[in-house]
Protein backbone atom coordinates (compact mmCIF):
# COMPACT_ATOMS: atom_id res chain seq x y z
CA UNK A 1 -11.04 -57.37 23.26
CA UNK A 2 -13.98 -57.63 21.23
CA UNK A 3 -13.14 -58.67 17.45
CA UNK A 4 -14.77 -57.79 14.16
CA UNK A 5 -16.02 -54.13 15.93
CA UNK A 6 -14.53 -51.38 13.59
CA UNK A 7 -15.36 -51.28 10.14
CA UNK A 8 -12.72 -52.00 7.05
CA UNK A 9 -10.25 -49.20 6.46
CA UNK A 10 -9.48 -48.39 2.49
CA UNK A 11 -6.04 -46.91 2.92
CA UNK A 12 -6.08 -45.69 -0.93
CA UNK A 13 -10.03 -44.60 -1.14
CA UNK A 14 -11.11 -42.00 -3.76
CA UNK A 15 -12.96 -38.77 -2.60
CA UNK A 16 -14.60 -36.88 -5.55
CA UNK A 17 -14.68 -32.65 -5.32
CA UNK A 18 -18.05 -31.15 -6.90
CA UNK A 19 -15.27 -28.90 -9.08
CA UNK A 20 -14.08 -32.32 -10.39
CA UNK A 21 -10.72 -33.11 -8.79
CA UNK A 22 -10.15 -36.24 -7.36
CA UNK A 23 -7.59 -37.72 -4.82
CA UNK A 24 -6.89 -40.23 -2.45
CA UNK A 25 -7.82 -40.91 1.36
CA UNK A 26 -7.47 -42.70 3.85
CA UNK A 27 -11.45 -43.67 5.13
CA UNK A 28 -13.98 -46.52 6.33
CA UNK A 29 -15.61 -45.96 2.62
CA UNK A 30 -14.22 -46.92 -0.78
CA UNK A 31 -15.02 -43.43 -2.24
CA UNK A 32 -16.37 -40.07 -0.78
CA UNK A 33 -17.67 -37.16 -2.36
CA UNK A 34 -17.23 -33.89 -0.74
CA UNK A 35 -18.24 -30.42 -1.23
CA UNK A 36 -15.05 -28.57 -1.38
CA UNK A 37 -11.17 -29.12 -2.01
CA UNK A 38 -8.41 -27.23 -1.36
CA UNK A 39 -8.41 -26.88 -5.01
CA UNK A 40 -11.27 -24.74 -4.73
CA UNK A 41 -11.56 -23.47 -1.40
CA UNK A 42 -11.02 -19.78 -1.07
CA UNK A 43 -9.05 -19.75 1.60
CA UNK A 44 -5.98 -21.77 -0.58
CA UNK A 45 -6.81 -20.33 -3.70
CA UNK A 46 -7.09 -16.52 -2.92
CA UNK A 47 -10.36 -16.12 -4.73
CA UNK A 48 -13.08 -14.26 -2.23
CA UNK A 49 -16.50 -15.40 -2.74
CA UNK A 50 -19.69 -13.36 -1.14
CA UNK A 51 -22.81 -15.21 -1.23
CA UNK A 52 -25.17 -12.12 -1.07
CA UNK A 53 -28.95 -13.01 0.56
CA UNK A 54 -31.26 -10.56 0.15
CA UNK A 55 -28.47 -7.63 -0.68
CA UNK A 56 -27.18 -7.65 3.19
CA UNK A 57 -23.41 -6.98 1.54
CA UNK A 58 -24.60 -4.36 0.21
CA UNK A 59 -26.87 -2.99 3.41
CA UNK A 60 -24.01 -3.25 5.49
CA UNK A 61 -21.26 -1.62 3.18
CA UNK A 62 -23.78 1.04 2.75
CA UNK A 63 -24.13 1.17 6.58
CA UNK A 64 -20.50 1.17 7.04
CA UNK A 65 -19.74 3.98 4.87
CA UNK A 66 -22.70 6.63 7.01
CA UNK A 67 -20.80 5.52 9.72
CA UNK A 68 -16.73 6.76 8.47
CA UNK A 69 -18.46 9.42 6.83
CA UNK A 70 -20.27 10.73 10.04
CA UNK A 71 -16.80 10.07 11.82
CA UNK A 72 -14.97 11.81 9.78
CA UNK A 73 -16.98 14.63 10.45
């Protein structure tokens, strides 16, 4: 077996959340900065967030109320 062929593990390294939080990893780098936590993911915190491009929530709400509205008829 070859030695000296995986790279250092930091057992207690810091990764840094863009809303601020930080915790501790376990990672081949010291400290990480990610994009999203489950401090601030939507999923664990409840909070629904639409990223609207070019109004398409809006086109396809608008869509999908011609469409109950000719069903219903």
């Amino acid at each position: 077996m070859k030695t000296d062929t995986h790279p250092a593990y930091f057992p207690e390294a810091q990764a840094i959340c863009a809303c601020g939080r930080t915790f501790m990893v376990g990672s081949t780098k010291e400290k990480l900065s990610v994009e999203i936590c489950s401090a601030c993911h939507p999923f664990y915190t409840g909070n629904e967030k639409i990223l609207d491009a070019a109004g398409r929530v809006e086109k396809f709400k608008n869509r999908r109320a011609a469409a109950v509205k000719k069903a219903t008829k």
